[in-house]
Protein backbone atom coordinates (compact mmCIF):
# COMPACT_ATOMS: atom_id res chain seq x y z
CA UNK A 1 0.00 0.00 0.00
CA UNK A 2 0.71 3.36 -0.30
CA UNK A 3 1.90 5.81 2.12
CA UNK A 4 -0.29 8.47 1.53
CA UNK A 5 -3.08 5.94 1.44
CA UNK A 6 -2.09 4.22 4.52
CA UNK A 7 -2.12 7.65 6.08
CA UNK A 8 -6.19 8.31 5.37
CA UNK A 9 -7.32 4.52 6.03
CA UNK A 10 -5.65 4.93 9.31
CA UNK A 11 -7.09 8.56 10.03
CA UNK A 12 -3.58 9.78 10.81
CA UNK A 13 -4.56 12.39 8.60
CA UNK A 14 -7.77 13.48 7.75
CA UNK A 15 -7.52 13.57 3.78
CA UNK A 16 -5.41 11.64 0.99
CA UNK A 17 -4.15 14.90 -0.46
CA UNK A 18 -2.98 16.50 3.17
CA UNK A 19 -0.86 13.16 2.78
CA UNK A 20 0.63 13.52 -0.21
CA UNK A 21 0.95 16.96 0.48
CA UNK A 22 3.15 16.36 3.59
CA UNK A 23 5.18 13.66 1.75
CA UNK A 24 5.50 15.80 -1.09
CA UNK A 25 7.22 18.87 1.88
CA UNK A 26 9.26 15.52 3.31
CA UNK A 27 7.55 15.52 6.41
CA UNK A 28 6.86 12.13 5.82
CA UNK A 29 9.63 9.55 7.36
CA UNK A 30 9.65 6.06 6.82
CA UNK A 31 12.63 3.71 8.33
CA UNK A 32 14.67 6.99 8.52
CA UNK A 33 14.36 8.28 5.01
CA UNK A 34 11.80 10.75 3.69
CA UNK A 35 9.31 9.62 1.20
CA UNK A 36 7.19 10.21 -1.62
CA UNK A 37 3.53 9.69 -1.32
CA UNK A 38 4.01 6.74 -3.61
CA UNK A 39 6.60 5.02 -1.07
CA UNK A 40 5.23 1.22 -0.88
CA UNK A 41 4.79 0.51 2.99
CA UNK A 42 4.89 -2.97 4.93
CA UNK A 43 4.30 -3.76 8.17
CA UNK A 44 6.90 -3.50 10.70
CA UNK A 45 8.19 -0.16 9.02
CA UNK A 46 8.47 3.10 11.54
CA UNK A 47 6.95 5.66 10.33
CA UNK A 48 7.54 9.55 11.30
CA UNK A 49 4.74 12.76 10.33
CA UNK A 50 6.18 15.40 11.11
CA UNK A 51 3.69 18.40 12.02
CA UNK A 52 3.93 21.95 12.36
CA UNK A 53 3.28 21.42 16.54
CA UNK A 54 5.18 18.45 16.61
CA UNK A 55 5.74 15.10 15.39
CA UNK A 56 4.05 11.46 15.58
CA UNK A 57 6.34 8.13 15.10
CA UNK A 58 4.61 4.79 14.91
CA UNK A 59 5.27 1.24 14.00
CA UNK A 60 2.64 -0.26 10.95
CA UNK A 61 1.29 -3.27 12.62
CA UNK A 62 -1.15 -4.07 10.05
CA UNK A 63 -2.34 -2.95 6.24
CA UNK A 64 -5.70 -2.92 5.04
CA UNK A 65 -7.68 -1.42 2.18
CA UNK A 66 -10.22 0.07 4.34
CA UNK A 67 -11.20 0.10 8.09
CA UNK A 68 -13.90 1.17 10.72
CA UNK A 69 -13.24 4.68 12.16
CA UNK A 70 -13.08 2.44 15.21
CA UNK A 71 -10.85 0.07 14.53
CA UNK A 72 -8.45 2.52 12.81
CA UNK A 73 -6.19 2.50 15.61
CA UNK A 74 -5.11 -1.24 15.59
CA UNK A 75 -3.03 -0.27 12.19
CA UNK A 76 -0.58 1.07 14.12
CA UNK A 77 1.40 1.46 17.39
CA UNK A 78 2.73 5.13 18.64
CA UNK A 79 6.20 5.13 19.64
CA UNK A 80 6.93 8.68 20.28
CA UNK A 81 4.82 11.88 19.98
């Protein structure tokens, strides 16, 4: 999947093109290197967002096409905010 797709299904950000925006101003990390919005993720990568108030890092635990609002949270686990 996708990074900036990942990003939406996961509600990490609200909208596919805030995602590909933020990869597009490399505030998008993935295993230490920025990315493009078309970086291919897998799980066990660590991803970092980096916001203008701060920053989010978290570890892909799973990948799915689409997901509950409610369940969106089991995609991933924080590390650091």
């Amino acid at each position: 999947m996708r990074i900036d797709k990942f990003l939406k299904v996961s509600r990490i950000l609200k909208r596919r093109a805030l995602a590909v925006e933020a990869a597009d101003k490399n505030r998008v990390i993935v295993n230490d290197r920025a990315v493009k919005p078309s970086c291919k993720i897998k799980e066990g990568d660590v991803v970092e967002v980096l916001f203008n108030s701060g920053a989010i890092k978290f570890k892909i635990l799973s990948i799915k096409e689409t997901v509950k609002k409610e369940q969106a949270h089991e995609l991933y686990e924080i590390i650091a905010e």
